[in-house]
C-alpha atoms as a PDB file:
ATOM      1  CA  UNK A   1     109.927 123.071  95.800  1.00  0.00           C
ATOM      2  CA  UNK A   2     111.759 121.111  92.922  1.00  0.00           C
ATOM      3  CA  UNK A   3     109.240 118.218  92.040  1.00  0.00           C
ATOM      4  CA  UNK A   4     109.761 115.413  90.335  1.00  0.00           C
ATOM      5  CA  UNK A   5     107.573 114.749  87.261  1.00  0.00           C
ATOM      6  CA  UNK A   6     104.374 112.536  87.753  1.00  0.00           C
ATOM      7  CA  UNK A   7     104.717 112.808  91.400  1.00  0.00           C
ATOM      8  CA  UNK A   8     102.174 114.811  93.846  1.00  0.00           C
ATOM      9  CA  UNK A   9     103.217 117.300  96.082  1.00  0.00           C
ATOM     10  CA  UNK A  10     101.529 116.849  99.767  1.00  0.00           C
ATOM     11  CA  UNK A  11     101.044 119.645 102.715  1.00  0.00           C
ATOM     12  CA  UNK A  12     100.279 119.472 106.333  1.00  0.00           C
ATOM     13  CA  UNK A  13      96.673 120.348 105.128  1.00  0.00           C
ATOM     14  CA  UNK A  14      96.450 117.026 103.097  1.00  0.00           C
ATOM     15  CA  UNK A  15      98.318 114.822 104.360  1.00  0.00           C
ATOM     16  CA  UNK A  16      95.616 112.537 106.148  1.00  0.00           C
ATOM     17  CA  UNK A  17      93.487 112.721 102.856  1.00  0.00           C
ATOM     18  CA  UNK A  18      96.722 111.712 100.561  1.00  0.00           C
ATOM     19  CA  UNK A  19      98.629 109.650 102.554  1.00  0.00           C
ATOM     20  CA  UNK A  20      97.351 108.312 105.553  1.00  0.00           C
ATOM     21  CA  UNK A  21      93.683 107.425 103.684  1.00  0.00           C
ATOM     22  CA  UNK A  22      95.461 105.710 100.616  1.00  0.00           C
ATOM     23  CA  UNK A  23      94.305 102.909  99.458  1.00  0.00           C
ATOM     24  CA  UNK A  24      97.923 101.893  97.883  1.00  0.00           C
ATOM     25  CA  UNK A  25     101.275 102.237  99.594  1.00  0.00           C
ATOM     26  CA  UNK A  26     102.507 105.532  99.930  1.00  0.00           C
ATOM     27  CA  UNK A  27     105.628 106.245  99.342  1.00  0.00           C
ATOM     28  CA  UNK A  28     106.978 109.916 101.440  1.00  0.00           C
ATOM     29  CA  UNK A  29     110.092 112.075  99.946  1.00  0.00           C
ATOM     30  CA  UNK A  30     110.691 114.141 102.617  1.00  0.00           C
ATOM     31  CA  UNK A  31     112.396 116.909 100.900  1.00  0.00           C
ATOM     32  CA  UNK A  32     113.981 120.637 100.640  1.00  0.00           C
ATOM     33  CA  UNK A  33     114.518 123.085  98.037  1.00  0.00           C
ATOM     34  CA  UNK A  34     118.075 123.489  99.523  1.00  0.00           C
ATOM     35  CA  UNK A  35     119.210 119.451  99.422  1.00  0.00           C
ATOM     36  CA  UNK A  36     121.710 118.476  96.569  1.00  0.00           C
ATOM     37  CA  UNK A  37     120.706 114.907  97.255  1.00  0.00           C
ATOM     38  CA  UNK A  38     116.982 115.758  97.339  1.00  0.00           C
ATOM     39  CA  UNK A  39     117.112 117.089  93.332  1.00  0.00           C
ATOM     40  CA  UNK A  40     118.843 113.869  92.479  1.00  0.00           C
ATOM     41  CA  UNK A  41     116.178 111.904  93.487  1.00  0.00           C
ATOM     42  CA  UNK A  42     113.676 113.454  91.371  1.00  0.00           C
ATOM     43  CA  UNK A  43     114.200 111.546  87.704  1.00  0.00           C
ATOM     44  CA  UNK A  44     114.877 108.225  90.371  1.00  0.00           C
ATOM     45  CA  UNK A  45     111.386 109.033  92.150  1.00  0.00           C
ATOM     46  CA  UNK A  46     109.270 109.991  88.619  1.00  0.00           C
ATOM     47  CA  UNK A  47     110.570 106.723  86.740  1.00  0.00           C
ATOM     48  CA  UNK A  48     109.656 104.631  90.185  1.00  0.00           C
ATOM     49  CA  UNK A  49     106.104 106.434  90.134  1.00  0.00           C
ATOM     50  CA  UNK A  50     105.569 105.508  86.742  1.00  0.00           C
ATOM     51  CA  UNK A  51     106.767 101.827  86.853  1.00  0.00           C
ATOM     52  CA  UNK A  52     104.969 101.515  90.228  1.00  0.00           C
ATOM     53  CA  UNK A  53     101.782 103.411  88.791  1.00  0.00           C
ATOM     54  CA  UNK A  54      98.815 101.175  90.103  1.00  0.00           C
ATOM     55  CA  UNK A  55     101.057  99.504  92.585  1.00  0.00           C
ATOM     56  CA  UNK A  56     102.208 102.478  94.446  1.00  0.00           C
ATOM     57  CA  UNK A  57     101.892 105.902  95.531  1.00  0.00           C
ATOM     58  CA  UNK A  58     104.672 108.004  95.149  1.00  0.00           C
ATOM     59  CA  UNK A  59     104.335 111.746  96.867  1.00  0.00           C
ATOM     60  CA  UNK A  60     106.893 114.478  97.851  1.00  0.00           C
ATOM     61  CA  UNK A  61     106.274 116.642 101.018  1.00  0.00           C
ATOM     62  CA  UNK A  62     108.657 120.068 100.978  1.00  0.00           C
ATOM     63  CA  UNK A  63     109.808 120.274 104.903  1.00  0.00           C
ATOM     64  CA  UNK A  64     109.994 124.336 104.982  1.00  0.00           C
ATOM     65  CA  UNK A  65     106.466 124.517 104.410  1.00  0.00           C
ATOM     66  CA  UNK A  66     105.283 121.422 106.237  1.00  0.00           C
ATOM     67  CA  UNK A  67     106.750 121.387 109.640  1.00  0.00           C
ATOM     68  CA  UNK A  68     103.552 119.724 111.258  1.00  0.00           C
ATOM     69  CA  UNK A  69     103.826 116.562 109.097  1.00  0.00           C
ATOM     70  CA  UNK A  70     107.831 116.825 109.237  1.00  0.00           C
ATOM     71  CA  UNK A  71     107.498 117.116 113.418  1.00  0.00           C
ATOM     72  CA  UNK A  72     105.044 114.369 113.689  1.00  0.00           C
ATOM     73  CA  UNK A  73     107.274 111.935 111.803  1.00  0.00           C
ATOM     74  CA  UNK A  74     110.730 113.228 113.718  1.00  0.00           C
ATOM     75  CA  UNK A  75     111.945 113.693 110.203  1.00  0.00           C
ATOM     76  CA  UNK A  76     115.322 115.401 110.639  1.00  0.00           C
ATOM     77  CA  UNK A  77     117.643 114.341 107.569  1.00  0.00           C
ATOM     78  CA  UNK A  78     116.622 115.015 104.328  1.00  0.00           C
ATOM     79  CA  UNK A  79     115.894 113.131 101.307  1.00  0.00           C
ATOM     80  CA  UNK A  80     113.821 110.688 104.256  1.00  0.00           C
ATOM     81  CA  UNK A  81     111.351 108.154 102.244  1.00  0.00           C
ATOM     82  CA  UNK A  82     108.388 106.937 104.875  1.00  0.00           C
ATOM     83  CA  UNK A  83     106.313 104.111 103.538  1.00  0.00           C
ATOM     84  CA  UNK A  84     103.099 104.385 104.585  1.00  0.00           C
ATOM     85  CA  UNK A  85     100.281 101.335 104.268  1.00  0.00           C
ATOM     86  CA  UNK A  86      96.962 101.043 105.724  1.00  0.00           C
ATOM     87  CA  UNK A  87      97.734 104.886 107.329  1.00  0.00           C
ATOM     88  CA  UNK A  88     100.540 103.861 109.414  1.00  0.00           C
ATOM     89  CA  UNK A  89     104.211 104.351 108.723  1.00  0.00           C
ATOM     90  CA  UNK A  90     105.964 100.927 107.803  1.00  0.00           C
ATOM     91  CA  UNK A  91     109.355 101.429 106.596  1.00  0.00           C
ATOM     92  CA  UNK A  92     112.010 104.409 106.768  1.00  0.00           C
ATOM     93  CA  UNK A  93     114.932 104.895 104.838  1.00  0.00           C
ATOM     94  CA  UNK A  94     117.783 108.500 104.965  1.00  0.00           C
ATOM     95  CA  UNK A  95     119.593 109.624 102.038  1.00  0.00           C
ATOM     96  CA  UNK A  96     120.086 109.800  98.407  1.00  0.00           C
ATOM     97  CA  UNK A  97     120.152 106.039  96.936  1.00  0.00           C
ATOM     98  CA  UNK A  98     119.535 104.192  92.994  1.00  0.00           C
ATOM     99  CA  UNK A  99     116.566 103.527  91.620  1.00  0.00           C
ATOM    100  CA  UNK A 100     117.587  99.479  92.053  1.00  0.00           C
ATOM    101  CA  UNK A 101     118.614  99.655  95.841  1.00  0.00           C
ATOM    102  CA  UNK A 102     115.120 101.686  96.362  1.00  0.00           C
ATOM    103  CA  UNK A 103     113.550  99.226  94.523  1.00  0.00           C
ATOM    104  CA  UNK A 104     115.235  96.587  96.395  1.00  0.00           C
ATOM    105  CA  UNK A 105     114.180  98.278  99.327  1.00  0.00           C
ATOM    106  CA  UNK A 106     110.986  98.208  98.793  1.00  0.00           C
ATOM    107  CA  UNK A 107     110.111  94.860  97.770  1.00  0.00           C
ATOM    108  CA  UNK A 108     109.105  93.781 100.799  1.00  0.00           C
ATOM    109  CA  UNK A 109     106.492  96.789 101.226  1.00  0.00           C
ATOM    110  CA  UNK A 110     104.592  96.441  97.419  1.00  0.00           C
END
């Protein structure tokens, strides 16, 4: 998997640990190796994980080799972002979008 700099890479095998035990938000890329709009987000998602650093979790999960996390969120589009707080999922976005409309986006969830 393609990841973006300064941002984790989950698995199935710790997810609960990383994401659902967070103390911060956690922002979820839900991504492939084989998504054009996926790669875009990268430089979008490591400049949001550095500006959010503190704030917010940012991670990346690669669907191929995850399908129990991917199956347990019915995560069928990819780039999806799930924003998880206090271990449950809050928010859910599909598709490629700008760092500002993210950001926008997320306001309401940091």
């Amino acid at each position: 998997m393609i990841r973006a700099a300064g941002v984790a890479e989950v698995t199935d095998a710790d997810f609960r640990e990383e994401v659902i035990g967070a103390e911060l938000p956690v922002l979820v890329e839900f991504t492939a190796d084989w998504c054009p709009p996926c790669r875009q987000m990268g430089p979008v998602l490591s400049a949001l994980a550095a500006e959010q650093e503190g704030r917010l979790k940012v991670v990346q999960l690669d669907v191929d080799t995850n399908p129990a996390t991917t199956n347990a969120y019915k995560v069928l589009s990819m780039p999806t972002f799930m924003v998880f707080r206090g271990g449950e999922p809050v928010k859910a976005m599909v598709g490629a979008r700008p760092r500002r409309r993210l950001l926008e986006e997320l306001s309401d969830v940091l």
